[in-house]
Protein backbone atom coordinates (compact mmCIF):
# COMPACT_ATOMS: atom_id res chain seq x y z
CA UNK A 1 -11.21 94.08 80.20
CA UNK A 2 -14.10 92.05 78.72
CA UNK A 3 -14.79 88.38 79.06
CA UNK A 4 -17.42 86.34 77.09
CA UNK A 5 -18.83 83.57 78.15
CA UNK A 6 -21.62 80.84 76.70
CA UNK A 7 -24.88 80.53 78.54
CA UNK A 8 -25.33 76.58 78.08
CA UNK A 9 -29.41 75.89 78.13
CA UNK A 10 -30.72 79.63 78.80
CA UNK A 11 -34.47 79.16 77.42
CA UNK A 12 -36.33 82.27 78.84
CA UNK A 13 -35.68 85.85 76.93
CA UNK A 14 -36.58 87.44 80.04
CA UNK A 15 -34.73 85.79 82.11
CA UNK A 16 -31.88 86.77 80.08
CA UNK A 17 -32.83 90.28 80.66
CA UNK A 18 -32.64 89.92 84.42
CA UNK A 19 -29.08 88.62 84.45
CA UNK A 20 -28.00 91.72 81.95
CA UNK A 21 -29.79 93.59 84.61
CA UNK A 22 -28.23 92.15 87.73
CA UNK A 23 -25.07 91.61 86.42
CA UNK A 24 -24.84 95.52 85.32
CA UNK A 25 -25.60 96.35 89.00
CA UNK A 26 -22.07 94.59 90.15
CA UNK A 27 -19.27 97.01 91.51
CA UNK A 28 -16.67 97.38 88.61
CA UNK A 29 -19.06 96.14 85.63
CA UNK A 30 -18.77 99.00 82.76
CA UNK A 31 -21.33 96.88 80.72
CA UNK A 32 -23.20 93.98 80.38
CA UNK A 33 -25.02 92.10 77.71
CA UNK A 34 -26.66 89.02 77.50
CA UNK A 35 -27.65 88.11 74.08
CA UNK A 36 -30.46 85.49 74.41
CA UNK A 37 -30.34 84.29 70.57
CA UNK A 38 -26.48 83.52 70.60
CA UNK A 39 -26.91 82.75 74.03
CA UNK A 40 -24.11 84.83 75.11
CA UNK A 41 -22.85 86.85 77.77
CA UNK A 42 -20.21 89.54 77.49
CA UNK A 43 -19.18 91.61 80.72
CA UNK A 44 -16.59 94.62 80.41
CA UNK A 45 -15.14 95.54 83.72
CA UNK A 46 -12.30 96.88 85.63
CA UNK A 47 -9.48 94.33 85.31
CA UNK A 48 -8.73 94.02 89.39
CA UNK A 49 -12.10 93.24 90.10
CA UNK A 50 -12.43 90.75 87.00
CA UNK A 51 -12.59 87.70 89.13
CA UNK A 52 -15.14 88.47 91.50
CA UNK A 53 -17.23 89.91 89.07
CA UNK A 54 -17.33 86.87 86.98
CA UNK A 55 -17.84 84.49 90.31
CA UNK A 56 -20.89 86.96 91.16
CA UNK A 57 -22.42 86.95 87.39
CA UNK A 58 -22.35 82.48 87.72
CA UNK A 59 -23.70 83.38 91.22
CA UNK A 60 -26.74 85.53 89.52
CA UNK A 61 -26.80 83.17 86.26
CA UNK A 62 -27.79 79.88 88.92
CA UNK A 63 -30.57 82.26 90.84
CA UNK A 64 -32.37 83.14 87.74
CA UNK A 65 -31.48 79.71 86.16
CA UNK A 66 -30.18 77.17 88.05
CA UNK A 67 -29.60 74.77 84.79
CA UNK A 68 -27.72 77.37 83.35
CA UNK A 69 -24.47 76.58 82.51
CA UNK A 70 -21.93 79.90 82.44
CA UNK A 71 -18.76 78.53 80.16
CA UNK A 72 -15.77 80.55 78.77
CA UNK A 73 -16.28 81.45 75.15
């Protein structure tokens, strides 16, 4: 399953690169990409543990940047 999401007011490239790197480390996350430019964030995973993979990337998202806002795309 993927999901995409927006990444409202991301405005550090390598912050970006942490949350790809975090969010990769998540049980059940095939892949991860943020795309800084398009600010955009696309997670493929196993469907069952869809939900608590996407609470856990908004969880790592507000660590890195707290003004970050993680919408559905």
């Amino acid at each position: 399953m993927k999901k995409r999401f927006i990444l409202e007011g991301i405005e550090c490239a390598n912050c970006a690169a942490k949350m790809e790197n975090a969010i990769n480390k998540l049980d059940g996350v095939k892949e991860a990409t943020v795309n800084f430019m398009t600010q955009k964030l696309v997670i493929e995973g196993e469907d069952e543990k869809m939900p608590i993979i996407v609470e856990e990337a908004e969880k790592i998202v507000k660590d890195i940047e707290s003004h970050v806002v993680m919408k559905k795309a």
